[in-house]
N, C-alpha and C. Protein backbone atom coordinates (compact mmCIF):
# COMPACT_ATOMS: atom_id res chain seq x y z
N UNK A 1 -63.48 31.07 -20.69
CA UNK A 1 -62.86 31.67 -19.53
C UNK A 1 -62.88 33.19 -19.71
N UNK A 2 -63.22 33.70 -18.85
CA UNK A 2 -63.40 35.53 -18.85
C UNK A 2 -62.21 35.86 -17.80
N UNK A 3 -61.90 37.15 -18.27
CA UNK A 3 -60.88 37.61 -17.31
C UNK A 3 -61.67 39.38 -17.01
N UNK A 4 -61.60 39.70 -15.83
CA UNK A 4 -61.71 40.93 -15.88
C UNK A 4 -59.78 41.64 -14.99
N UNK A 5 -59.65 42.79 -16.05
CA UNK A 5 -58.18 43.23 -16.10
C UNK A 5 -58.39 44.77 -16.37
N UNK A 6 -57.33 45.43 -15.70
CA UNK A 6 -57.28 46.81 -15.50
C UNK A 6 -55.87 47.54 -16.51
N UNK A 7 -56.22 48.66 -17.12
CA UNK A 7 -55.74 48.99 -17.84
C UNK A 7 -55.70 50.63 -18.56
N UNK A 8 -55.31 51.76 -18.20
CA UNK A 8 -55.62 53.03 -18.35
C UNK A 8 -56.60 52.97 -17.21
N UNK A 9 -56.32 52.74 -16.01
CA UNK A 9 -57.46 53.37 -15.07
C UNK A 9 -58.58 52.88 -15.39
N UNK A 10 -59.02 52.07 -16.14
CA UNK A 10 -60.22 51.26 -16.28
C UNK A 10 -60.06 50.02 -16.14
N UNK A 11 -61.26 49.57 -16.22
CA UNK A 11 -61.45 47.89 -15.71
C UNK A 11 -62.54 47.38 -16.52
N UNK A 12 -62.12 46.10 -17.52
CA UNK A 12 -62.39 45.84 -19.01
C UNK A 12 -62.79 44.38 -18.29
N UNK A 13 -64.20 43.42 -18.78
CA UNK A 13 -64.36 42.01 -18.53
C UNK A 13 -64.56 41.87 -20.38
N UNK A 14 -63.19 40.97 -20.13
CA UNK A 14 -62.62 40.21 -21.49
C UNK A 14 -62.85 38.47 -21.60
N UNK A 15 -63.08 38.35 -22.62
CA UNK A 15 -63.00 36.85 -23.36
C UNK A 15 -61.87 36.77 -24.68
N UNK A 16 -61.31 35.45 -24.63
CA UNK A 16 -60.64 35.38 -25.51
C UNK A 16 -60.96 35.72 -27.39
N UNK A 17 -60.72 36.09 -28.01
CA UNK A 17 -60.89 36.58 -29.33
C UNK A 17 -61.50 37.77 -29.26
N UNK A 18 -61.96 38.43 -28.58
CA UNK A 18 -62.68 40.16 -28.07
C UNK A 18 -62.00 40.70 -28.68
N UNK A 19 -62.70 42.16 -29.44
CA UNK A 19 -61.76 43.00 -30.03
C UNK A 19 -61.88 44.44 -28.79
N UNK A 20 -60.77 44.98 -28.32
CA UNK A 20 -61.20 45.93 -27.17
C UNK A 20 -60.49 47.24 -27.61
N UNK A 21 -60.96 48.32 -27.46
CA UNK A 21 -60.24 49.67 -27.82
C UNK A 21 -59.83 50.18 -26.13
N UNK A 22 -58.63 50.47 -25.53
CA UNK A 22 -57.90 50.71 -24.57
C UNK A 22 -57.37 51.85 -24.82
N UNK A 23 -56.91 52.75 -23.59
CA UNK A 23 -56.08 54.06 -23.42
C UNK A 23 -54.96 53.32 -24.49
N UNK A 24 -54.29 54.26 -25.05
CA UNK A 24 -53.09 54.60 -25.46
C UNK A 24 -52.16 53.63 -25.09
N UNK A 25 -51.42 52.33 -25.51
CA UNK A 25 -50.73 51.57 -25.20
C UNK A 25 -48.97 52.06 -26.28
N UNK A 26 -47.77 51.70 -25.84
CA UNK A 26 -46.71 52.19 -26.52
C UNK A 26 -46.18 50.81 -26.82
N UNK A 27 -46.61 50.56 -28.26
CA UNK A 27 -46.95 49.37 -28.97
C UNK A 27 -47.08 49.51 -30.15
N UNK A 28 -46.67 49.02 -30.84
CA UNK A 28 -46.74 49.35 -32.93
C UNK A 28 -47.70 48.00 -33.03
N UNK A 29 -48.42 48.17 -34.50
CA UNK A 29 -49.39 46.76 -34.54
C UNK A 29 -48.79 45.70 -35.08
N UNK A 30 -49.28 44.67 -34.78
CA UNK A 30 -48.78 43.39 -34.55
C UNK A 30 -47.99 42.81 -33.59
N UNK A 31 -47.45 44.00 -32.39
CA UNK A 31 -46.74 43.59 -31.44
C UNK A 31 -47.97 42.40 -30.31
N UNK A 32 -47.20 42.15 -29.33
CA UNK A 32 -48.10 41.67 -28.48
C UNK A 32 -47.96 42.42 -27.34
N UNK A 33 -49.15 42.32 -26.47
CA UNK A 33 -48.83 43.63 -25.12
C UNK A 33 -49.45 42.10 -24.08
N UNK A 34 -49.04 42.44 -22.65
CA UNK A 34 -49.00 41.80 -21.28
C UNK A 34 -49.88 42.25 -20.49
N UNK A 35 -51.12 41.96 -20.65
CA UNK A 35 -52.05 42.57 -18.93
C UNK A 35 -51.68 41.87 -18.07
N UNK A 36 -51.28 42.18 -16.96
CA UNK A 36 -50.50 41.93 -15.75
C UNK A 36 -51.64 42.00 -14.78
N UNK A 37 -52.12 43.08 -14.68
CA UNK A 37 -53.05 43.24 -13.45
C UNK A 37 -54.75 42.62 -13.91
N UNK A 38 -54.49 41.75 -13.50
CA UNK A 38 -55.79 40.55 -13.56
C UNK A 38 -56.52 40.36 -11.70
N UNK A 39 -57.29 41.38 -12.57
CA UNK A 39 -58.57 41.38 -11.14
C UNK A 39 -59.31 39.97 -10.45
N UNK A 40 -59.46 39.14 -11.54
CA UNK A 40 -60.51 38.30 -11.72
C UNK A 40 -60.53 37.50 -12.84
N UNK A 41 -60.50 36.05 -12.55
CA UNK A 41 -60.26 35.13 -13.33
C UNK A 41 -61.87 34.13 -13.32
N UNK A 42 -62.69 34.50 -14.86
CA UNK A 42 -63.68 33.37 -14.03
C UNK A 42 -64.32 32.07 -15.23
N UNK A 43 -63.90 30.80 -14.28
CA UNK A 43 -64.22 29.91 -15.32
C UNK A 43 -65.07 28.44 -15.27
N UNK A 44 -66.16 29.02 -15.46
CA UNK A 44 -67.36 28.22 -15.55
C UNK A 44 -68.37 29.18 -13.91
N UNK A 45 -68.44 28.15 -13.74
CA UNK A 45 -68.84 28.72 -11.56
C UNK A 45 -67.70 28.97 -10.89
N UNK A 46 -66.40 28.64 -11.04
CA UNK A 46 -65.45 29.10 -10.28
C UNK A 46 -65.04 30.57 -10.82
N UNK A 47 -64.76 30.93 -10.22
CA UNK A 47 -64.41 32.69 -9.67
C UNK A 47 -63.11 32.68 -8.92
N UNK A 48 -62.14 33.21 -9.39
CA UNK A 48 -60.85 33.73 -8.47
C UNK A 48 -60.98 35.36 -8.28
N UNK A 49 -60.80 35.65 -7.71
CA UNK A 49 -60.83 37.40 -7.06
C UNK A 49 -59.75 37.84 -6.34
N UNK A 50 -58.79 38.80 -7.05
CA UNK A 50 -57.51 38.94 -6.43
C UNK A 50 -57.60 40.11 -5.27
N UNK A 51 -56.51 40.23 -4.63
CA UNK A 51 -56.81 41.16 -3.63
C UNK A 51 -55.22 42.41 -4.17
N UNK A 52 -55.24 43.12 -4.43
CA UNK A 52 -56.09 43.41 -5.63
C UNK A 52 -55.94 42.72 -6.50
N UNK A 53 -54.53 42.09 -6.97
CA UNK A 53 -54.52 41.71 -8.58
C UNK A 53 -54.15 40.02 -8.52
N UNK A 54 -54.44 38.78 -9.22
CA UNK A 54 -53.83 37.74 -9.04
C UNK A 54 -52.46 37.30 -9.55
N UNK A 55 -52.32 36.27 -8.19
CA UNK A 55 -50.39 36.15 -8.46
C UNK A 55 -50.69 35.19 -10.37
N UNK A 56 -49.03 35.84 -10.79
CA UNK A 56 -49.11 34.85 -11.57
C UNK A 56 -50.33 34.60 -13.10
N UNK A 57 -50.90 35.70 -13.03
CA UNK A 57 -52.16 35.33 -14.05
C UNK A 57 -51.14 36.45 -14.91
N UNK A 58 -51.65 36.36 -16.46
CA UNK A 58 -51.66 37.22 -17.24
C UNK A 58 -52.22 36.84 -18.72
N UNK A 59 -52.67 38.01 -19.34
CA UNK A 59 -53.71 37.97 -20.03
C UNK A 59 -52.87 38.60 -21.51
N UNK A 60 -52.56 37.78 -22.92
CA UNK A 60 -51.78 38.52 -23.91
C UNK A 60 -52.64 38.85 -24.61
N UNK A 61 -52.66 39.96 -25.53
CA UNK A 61 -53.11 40.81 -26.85
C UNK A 61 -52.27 40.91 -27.82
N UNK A 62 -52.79 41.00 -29.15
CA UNK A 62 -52.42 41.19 -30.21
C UNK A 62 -52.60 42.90 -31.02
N UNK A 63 -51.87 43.74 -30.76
CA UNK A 63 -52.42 45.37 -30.89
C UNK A 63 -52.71 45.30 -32.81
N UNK A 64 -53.96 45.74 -32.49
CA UNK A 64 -54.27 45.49 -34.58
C UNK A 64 -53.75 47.11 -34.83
N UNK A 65 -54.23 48.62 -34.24
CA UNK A 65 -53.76 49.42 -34.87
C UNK A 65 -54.21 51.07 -33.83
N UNK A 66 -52.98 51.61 -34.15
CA UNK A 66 -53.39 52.50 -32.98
C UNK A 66 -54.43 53.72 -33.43
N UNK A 67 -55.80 54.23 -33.36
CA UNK A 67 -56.39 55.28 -33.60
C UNK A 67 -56.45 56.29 -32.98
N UNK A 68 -57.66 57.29 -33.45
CA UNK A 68 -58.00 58.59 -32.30
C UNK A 68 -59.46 58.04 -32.41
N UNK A 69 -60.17 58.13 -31.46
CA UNK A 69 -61.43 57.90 -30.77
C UNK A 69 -62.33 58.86 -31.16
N UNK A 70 -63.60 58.77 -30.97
CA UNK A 70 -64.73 59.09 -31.71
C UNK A 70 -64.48 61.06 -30.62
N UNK A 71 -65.15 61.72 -31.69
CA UNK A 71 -65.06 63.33 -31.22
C UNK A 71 -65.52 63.51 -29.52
N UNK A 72 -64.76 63.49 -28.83
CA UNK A 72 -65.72 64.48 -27.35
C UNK A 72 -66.01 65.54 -27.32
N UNK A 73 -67.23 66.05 -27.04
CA UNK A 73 -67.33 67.20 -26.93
C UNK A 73 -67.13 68.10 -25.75
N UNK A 74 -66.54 69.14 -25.41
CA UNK A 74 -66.68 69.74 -24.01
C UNK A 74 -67.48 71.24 -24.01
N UNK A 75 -68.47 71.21 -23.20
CA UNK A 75 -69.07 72.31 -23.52
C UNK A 75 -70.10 73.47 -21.98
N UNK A 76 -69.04 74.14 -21.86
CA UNK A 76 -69.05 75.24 -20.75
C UNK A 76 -70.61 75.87 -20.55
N UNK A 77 -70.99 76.29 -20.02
CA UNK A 77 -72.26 77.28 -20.17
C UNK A 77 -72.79 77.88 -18.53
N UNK A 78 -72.56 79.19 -18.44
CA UNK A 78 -73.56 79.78 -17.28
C UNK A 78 -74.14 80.36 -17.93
N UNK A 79 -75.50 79.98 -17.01
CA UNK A 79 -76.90 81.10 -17.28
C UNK A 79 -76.74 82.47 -16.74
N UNK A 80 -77.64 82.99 -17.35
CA UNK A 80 -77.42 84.57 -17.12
C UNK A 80 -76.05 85.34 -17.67
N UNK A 81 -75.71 84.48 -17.75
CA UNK A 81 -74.40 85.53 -18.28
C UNK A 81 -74.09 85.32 -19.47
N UNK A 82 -74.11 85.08 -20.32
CA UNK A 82 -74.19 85.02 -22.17
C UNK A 82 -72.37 84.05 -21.67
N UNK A 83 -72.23 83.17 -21.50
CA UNK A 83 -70.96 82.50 -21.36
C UNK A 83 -71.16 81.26 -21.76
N UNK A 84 -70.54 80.63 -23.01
CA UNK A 84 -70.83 79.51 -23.77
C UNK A 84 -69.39 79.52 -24.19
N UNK A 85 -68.74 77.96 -24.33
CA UNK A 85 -67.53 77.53 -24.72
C UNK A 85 -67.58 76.22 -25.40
N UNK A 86 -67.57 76.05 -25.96
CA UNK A 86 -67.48 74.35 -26.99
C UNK A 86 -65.89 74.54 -27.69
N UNK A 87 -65.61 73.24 -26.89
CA UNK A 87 -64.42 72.39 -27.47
C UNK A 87 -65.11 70.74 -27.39
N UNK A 88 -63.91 70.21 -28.43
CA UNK A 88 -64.19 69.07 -28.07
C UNK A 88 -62.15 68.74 -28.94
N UNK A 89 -62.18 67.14 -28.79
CA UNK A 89 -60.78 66.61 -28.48
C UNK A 89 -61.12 65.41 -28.91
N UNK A 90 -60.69 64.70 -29.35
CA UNK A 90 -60.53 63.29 -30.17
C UNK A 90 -59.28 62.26 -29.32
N UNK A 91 -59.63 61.57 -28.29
CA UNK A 91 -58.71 60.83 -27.43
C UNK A 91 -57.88 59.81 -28.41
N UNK A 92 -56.62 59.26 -28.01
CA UNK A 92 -55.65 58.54 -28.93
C UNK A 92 -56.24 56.90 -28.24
N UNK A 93 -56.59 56.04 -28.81
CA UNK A 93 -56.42 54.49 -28.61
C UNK A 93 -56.05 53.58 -28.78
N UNK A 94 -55.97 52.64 -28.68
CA UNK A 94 -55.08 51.84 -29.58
C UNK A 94 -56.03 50.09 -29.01
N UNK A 95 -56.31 49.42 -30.07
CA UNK A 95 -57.25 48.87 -30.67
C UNK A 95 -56.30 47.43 -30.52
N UNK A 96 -57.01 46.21 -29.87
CA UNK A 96 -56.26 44.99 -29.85
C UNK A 96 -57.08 43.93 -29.75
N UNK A 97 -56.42 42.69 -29.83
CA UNK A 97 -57.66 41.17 -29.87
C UNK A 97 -57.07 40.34 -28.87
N UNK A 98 -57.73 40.11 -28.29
CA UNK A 98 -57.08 39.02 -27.18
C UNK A 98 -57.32 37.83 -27.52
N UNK A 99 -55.89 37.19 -27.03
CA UNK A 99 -55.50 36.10 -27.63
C UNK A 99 -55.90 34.55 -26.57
């Protein structure tokens, strides 16, 4: 059974035992967290499709550990004008298995 579920402004298609890295959840590890907003439930040929979200569905996780995410880089540049800026920022995640 696959679920697709929304979460930090994104929209994740999950299977049970998946390991998924998500926005920033406020959760210590080993807790369990609640996806609530379940887009889409699909199992086998049947398909449920919520308008937006389905009644009644929800999807639990197991949070293994919260990290910072691989380096982004941000990096400015106009031509002609000698104007160059590099930053980059390491986003916070937090890392879970669905159960």
């Amino acid at each position: 059974m696959d679920y697709v579920i929304e979460t930090g402004g994104k929209q994740y298609l999950i299977k049970p035992g998946q390991k998924l890295a998500v926005e920033k959840l406020k959760a210590e590890p080993g807790q369990e967290v609640i996806f609530d907003k379940v887009l889409m439930k699909i199992d086998g040929d049947q398909v449920e499709i919520g308008t937006p979200y389905l009644e009644g569905e929800q999807v639990v996780a197991e949070v293994t550990d919260q990290v910072k995410g691989e380096k982004k880089i941000v990096f400015k540049y106009h031509n002609k004008t000698r104007y160059r800026k590099k930053k980059g920022h390491k986003q916070l995640e937090t890392r879970v298995t669905i159960k």
